[in-house]
PDB file of N, CA and C in Angstrom:
ATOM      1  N   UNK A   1       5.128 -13.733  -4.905  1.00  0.00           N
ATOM      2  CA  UNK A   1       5.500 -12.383  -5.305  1.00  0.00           C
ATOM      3  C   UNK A   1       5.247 -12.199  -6.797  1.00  0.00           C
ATOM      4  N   UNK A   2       5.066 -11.035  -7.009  1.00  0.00           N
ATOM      5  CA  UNK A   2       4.517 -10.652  -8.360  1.00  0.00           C
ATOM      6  C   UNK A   2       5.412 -10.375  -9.109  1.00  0.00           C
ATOM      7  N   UNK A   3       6.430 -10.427 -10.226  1.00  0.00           N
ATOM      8  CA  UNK A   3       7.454  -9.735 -11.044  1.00  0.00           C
ATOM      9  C   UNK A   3       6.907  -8.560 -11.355  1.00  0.00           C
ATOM     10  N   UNK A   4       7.507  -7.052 -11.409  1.00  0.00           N
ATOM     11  CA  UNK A   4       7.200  -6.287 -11.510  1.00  0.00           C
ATOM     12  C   UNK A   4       7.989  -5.976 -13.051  1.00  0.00           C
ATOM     13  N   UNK A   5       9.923  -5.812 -13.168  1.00  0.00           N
ATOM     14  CA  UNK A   5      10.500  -5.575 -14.225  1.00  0.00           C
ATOM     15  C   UNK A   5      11.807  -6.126 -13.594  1.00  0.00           C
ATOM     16  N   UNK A   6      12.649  -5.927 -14.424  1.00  0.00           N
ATOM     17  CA  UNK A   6      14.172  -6.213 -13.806  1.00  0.00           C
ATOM     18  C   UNK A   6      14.824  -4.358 -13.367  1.00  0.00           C
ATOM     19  N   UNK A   7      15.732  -5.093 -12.527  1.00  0.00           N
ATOM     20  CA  UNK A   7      16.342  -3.762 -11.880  1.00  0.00           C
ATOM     21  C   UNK A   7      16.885  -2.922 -13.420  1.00  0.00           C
ATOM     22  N   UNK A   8      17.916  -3.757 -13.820  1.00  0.00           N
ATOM     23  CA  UNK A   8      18.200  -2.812 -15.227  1.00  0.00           C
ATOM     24  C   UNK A   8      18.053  -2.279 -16.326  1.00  0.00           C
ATOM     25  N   UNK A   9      16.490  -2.866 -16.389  1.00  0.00           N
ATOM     26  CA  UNK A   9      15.536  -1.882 -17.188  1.00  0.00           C
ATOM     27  C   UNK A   9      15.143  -0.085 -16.802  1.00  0.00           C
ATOM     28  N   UNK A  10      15.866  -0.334 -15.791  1.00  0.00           N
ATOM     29  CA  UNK A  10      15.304   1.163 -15.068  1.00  0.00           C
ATOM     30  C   UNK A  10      16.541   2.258 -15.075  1.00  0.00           C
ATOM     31  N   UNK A  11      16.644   2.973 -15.725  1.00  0.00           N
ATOM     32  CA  UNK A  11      17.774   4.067 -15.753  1.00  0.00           C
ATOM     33  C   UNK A  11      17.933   4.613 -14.195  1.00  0.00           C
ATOM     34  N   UNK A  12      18.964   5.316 -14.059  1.00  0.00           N
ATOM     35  CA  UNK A  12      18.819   6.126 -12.345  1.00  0.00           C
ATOM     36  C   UNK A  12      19.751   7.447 -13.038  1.00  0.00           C
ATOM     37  N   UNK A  13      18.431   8.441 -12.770  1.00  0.00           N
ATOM     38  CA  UNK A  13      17.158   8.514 -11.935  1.00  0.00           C
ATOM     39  C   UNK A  13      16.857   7.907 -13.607  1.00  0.00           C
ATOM     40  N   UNK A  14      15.063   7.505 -13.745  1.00  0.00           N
ATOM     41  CA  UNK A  14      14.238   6.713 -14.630  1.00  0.00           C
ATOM     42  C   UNK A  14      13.031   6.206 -14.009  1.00  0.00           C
ATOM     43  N   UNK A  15      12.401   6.242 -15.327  1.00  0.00           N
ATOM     44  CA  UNK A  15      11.101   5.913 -14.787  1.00  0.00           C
ATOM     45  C   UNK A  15      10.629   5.056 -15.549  1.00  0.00           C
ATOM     46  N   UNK A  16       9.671   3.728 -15.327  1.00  0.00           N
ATOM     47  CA  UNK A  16       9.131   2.735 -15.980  1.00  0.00           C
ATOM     48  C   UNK A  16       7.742   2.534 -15.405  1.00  0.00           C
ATOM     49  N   UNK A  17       6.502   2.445 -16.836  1.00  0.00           N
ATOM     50  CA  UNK A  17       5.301   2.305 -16.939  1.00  0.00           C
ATOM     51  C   UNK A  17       4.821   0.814 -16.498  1.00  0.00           C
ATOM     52  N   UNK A  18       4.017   0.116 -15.963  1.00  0.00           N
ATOM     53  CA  UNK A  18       3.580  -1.113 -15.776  1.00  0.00           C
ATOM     54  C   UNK A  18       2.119  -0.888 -16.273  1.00  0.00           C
ATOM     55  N   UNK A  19       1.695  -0.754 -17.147  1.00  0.00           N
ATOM     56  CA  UNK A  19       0.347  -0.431 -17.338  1.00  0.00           C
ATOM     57  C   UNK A  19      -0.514  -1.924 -16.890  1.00  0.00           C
ATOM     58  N   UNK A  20       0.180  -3.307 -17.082  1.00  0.00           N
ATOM     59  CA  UNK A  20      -0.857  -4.123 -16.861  1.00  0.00           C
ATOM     60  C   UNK A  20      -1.044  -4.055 -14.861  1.00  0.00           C
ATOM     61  N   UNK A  21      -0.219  -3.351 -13.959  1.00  0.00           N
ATOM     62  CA  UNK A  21      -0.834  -3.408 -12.875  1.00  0.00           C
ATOM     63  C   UNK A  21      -1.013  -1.828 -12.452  1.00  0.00           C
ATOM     64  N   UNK A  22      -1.131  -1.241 -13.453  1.00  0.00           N
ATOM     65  CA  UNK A  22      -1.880   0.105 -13.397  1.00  0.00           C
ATOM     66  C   UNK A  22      -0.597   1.332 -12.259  1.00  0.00           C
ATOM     67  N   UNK A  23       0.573   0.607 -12.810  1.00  0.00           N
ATOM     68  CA  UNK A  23       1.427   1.099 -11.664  1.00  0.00           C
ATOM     69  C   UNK A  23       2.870   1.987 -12.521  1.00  0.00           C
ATOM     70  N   UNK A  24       3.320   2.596 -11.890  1.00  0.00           N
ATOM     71  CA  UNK A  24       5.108   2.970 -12.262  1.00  0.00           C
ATOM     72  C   UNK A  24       6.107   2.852 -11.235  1.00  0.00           C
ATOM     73  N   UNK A  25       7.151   2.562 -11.927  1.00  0.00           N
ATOM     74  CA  UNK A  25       8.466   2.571 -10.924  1.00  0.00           C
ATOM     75  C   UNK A  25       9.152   3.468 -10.974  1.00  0.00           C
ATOM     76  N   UNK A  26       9.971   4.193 -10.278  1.00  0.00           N
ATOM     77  CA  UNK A  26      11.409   4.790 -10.545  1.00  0.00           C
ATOM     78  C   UNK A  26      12.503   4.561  -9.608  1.00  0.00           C
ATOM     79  N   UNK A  27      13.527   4.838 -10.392  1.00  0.00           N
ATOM     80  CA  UNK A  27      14.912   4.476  -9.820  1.00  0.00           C
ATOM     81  C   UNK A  27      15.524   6.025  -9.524  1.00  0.00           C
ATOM     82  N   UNK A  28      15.892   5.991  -8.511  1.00  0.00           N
ATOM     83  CA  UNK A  28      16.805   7.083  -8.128  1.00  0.00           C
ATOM     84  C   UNK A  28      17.719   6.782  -7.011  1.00  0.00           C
ATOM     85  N   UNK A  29      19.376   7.197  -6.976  1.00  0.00           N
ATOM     86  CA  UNK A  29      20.429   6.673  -6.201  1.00  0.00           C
ATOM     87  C   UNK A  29      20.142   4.931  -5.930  1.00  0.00           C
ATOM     88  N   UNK A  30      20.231   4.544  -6.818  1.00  0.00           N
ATOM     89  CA  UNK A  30      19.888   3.102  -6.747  1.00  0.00           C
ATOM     90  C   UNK A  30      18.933   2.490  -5.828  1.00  0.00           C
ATOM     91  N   UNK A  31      17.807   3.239  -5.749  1.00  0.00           N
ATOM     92  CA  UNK A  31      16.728   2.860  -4.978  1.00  0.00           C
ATOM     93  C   UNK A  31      15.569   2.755  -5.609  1.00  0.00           C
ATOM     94  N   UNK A  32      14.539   1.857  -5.962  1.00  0.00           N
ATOM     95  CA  UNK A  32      13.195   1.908  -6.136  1.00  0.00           C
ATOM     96  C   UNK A  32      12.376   1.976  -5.548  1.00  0.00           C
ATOM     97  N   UNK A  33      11.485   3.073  -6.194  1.00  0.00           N
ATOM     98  CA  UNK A  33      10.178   3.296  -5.749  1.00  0.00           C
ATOM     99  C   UNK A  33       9.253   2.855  -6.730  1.00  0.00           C
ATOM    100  N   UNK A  34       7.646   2.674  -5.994  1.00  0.00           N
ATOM    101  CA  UNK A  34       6.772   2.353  -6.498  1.00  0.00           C
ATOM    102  C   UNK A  34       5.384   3.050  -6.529  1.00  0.00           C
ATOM    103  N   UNK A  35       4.597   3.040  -7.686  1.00  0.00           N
ATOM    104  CA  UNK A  35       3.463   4.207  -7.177  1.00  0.00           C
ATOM    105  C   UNK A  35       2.467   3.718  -8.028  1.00  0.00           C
ATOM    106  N   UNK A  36       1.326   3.978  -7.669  1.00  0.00           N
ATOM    107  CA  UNK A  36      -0.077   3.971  -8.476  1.00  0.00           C
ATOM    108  C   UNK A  36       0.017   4.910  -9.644  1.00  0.00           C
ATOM    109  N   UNK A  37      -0.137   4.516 -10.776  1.00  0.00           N
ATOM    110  CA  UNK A  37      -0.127   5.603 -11.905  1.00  0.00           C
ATOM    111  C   UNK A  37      -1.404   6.314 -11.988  1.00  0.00           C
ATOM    112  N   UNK A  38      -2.066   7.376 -10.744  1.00  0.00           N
ATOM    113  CA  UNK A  38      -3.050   7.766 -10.460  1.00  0.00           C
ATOM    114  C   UNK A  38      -2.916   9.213 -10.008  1.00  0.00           C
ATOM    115  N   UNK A  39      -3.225  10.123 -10.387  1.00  0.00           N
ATOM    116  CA  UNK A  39      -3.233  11.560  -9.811  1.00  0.00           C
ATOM    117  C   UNK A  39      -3.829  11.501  -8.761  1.00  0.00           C
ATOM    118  N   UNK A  40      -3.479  12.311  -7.487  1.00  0.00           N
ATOM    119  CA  UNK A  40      -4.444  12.365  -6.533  1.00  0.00           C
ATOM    120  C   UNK A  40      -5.548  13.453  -6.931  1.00  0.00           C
ATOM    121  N   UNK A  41      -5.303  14.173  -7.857  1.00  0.00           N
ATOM    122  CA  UNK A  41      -6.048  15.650  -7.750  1.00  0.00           C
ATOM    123  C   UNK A  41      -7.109  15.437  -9.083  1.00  0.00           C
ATOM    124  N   UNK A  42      -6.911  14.715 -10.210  1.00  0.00           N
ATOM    125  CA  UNK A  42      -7.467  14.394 -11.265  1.00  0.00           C
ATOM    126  C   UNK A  42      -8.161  12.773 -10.820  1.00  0.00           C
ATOM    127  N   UNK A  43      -7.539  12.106 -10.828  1.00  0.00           N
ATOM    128  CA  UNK A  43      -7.761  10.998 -10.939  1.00  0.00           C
ATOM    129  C   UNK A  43      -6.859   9.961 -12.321  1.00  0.00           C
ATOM    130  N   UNK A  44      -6.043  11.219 -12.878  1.00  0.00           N
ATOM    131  CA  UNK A  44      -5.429  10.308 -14.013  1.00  0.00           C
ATOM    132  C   UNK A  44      -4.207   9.919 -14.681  1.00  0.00           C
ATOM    133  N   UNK A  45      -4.138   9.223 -15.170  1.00  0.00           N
ATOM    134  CA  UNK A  45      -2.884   8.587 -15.246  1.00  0.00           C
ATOM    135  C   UNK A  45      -1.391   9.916 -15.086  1.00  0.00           C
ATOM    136  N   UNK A  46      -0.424   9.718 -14.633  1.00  0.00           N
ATOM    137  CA  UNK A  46       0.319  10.795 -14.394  1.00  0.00           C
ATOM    138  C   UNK A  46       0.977  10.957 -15.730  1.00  0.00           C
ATOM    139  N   UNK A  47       1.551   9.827 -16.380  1.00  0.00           N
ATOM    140  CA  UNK A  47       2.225  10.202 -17.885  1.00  0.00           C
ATOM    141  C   UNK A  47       1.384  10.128 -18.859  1.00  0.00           C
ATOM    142  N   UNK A  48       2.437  11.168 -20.360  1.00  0.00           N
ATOM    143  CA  UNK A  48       1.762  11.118 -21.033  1.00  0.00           C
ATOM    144  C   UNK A  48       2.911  10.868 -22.550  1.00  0.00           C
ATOM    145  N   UNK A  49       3.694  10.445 -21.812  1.00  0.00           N
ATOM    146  CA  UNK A  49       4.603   9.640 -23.175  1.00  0.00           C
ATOM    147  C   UNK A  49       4.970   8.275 -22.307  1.00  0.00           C
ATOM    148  N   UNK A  50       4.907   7.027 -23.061  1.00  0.00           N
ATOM    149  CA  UNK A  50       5.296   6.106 -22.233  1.00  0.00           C
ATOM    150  C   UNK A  50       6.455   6.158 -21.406  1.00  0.00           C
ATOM    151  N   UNK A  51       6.447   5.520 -20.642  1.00  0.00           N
ATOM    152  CA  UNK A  51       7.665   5.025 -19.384  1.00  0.00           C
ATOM    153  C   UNK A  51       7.819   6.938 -18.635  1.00  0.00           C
ATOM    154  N   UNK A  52       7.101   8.045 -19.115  1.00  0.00           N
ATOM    155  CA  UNK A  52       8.046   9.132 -19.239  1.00  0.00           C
ATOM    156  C   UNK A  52       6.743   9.745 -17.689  1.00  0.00           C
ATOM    157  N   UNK A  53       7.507   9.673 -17.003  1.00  0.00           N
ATOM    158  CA  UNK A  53       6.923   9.952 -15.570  1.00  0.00           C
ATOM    159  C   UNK A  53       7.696  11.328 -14.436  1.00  0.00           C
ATOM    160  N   UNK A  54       8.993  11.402 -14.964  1.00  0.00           N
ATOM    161  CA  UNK A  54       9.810  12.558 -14.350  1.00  0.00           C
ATOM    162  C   UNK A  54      10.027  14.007 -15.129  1.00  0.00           C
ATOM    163  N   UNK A  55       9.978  15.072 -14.868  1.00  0.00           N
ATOM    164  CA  UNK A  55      10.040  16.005 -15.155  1.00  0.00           C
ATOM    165  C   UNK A  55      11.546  16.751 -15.584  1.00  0.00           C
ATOM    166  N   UNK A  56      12.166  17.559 -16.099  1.00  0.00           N
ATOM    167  CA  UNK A  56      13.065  17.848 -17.284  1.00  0.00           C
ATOM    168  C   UNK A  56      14.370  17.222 -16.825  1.00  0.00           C
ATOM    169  N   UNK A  57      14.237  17.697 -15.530  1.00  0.00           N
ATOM    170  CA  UNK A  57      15.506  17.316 -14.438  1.00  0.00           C
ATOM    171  C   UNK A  57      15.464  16.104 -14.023  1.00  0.00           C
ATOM    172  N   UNK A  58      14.829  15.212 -14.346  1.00  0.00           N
ATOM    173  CA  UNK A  58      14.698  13.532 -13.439  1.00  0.00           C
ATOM    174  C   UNK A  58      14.935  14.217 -11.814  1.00  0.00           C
ATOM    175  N   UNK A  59      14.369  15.078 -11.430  1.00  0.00           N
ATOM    176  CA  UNK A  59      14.408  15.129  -9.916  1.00  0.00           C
ATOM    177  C   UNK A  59      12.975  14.987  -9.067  1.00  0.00           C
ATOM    178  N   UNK A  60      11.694  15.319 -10.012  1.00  0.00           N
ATOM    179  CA  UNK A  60      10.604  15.312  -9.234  1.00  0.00           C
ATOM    180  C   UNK A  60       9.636  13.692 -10.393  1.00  0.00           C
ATOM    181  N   UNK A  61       8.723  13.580  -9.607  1.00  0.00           N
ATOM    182  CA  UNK A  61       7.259  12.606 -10.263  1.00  0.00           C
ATOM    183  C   UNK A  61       6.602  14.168 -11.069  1.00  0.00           C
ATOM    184  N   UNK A  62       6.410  13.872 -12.299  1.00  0.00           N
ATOM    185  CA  UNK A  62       5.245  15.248 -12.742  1.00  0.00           C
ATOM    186  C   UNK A  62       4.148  14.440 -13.572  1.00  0.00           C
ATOM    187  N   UNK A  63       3.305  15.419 -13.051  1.00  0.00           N
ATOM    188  CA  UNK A  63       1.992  15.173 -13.630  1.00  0.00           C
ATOM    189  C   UNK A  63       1.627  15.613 -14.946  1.00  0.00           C
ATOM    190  N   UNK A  64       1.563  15.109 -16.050  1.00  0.00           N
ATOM    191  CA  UNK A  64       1.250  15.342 -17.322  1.00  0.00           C
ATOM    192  C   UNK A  64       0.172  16.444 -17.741  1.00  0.00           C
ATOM    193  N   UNK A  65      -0.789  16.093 -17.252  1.00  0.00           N
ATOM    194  CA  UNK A  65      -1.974  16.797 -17.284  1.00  0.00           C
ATOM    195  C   UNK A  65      -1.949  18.595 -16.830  1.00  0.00           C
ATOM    196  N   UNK A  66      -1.249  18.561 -14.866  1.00  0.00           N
ATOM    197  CA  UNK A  66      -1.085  19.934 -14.994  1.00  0.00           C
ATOM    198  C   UNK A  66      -0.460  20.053 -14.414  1.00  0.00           C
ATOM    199  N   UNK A  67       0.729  19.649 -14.551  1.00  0.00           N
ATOM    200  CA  UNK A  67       2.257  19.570 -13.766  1.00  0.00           C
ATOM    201  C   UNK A  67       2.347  19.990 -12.653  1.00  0.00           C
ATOM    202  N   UNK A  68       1.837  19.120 -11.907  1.00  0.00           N
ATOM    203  CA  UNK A  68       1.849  18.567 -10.595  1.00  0.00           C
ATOM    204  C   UNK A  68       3.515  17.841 -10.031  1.00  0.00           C
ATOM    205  N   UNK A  69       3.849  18.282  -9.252  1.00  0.00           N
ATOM    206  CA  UNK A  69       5.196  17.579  -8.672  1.00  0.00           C
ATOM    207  C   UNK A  69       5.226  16.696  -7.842  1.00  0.00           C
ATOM    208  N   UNK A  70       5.813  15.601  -7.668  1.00  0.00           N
ATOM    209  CA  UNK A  70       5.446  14.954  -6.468  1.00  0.00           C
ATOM    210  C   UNK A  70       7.716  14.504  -5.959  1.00  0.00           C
ATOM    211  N   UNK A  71       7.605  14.232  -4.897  1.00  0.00           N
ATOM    212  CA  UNK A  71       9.396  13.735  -4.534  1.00  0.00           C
ATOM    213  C   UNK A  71       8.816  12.323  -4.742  1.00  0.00           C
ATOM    214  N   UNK A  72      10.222  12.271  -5.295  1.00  0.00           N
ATOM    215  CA  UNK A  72      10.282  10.669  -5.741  1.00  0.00           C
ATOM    216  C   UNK A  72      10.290   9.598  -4.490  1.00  0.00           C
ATOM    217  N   UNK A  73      10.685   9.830  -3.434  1.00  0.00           N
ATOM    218  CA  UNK A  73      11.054   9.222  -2.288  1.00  0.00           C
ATOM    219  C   UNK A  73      10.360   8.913  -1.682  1.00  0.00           C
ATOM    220  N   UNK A  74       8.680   9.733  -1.550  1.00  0.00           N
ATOM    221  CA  UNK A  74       7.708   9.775  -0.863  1.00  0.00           C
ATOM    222  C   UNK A  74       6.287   9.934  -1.345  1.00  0.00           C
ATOM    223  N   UNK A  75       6.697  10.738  -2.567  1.00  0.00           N
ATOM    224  CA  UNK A  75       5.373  10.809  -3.275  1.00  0.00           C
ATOM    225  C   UNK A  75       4.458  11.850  -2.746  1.00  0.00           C
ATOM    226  N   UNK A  76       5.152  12.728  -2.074  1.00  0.00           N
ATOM    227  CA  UNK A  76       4.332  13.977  -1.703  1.00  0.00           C
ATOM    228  C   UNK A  76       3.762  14.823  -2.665  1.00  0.00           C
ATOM    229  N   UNK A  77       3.157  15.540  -3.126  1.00  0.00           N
ATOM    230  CA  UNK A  77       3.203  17.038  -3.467  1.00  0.00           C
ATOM    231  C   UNK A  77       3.630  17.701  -3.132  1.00  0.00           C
ATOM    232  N   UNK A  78       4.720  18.780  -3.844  1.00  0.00           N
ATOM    233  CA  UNK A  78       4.959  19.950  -3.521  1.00  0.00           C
ATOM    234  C   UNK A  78       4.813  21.065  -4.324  1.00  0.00           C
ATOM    235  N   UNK A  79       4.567  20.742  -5.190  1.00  0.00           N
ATOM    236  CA  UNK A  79       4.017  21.757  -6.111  1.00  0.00           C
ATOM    237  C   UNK A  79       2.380  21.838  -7.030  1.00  0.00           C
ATOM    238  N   UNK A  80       1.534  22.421  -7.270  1.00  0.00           N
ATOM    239  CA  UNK A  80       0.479  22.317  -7.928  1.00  0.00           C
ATOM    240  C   UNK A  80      -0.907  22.139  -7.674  1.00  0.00           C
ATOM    241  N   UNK A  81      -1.868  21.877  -7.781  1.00  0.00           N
ATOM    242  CA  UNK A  81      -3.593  21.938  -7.688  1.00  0.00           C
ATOM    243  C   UNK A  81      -3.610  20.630  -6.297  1.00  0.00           C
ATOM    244  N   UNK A  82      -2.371  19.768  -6.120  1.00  0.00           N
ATOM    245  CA  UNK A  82      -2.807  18.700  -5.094  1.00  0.00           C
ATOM    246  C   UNK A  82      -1.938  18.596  -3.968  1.00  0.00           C
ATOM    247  N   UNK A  83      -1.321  19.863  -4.322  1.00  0.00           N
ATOM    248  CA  UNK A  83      -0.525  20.409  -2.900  1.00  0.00           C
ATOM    249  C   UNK A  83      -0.574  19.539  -1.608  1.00  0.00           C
ATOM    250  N   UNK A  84       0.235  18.859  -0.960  1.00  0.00           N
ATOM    251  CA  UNK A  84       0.132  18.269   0.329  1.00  0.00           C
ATOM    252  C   UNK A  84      -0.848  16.977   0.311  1.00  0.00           C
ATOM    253  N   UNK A  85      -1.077  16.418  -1.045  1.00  0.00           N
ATOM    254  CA  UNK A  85      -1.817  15.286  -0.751  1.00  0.00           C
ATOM    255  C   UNK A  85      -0.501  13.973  -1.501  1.00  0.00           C
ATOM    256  N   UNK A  86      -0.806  12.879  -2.019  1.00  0.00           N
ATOM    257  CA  UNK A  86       0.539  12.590  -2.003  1.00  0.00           C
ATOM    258  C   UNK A  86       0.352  11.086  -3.231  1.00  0.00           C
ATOM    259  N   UNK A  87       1.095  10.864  -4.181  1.00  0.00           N
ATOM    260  CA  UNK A  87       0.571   9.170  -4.744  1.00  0.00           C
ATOM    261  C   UNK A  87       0.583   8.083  -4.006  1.00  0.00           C
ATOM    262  N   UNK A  88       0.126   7.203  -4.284  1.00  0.00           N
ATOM    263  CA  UNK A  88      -0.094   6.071  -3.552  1.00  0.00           C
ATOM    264  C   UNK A  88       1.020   5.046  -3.791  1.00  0.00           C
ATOM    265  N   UNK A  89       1.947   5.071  -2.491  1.00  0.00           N
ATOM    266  CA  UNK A  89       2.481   4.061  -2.930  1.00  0.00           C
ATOM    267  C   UNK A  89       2.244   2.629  -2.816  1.00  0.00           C
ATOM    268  N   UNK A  90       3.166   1.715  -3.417  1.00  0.00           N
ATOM    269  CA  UNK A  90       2.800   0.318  -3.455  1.00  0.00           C
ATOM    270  C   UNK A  90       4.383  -0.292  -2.964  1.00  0.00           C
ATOM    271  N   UNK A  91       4.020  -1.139  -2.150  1.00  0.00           N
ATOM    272  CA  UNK A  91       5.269  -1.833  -1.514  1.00  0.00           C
ATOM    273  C   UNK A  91       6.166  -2.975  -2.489  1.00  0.00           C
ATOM    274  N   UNK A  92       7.121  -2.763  -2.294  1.00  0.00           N
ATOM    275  CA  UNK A  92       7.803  -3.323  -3.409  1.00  0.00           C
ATOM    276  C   UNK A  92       9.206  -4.111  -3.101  1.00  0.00           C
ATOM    277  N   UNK A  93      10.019  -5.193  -3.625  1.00  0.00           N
ATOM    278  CA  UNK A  93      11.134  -5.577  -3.272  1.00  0.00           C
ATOM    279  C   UNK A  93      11.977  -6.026  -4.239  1.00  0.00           C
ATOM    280  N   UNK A  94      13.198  -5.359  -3.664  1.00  0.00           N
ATOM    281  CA  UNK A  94      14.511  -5.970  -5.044  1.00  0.00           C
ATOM    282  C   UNK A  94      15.159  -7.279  -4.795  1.00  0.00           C
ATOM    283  N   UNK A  95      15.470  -8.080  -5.447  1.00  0.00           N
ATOM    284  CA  UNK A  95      16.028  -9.169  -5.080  1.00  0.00           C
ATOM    285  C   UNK A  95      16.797  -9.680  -6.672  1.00  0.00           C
ATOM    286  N   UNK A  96      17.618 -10.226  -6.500  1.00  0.00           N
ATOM    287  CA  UNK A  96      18.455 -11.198  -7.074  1.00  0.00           C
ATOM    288  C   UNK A  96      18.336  -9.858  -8.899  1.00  0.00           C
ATOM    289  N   UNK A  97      18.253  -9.033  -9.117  1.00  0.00           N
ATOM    290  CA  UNK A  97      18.358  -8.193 -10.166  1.00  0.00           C
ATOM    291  C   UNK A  97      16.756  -7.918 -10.658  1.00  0.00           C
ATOM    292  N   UNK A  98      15.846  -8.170  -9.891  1.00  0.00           N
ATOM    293  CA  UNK A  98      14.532  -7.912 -10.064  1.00  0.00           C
ATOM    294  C   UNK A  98      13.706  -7.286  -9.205  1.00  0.00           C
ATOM    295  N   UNK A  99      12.503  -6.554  -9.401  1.00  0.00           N
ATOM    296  CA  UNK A  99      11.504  -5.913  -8.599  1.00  0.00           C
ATOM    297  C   UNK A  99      10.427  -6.858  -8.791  1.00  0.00           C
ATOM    298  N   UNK A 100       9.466  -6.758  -7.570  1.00  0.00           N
ATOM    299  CA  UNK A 100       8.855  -7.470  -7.399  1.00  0.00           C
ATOM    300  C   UNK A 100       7.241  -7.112  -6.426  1.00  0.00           C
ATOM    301  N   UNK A 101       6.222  -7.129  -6.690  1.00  0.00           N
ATOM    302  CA  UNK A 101       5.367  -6.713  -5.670  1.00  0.00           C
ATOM    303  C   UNK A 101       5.486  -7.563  -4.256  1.00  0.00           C
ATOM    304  N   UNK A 102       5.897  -6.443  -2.882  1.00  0.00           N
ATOM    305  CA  UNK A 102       6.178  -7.250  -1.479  1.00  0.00           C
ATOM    306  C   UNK A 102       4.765  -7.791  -0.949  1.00  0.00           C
TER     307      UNK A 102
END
């Protein structure tokens, strides 16, 4: 398994950059998710201040570029130019106070 970060680096809700596996996490109701730091509609990175991946409310994924929404839970679109297409997620596991690629 891959170390990804520790669980308590991650605020809830929060979001954390992994740039060396081209990925982000977020925490919300004490759950992590995992995603490709990849627009579906651009092709590019979704943030544009480090670690800073959620939008005003920590309730949606937004897209930097042209604020694109995605649910944190699933990674859908629901708002913007990529409407109904969705990020990629990456499978992931918590264990002993750490994340980890599954």
């Amino acid at each position: 398994m891959t170390f990804l970060c520790r669980s308590d680096e991650l605020d809830d809700p929060g979001s954390l950059g992994l740039d060396e596996q081209g990925l982000f996490v977020v925490k919300r109701d004490g759950q992590v998710f995992a995603y490709r730091n990849n627009c579906p509609h651009l092709g590019v990175e979704l943030n544009w201040l480090e670690h800073q991946f959620l939008d005003a409310d920590n309730a949606l994924i937004q897209c930097a570029t042209h604020g694109a929404l995605f649910v944190i839970e699933s990674g859908e679109c629901v708002a913007g130019p990529c409407l109904g297409q969705a990020l990629e997620a990456v499978a992931i596991c918590e264990r002993d106070g750490e994340v980890h690629l599954a």
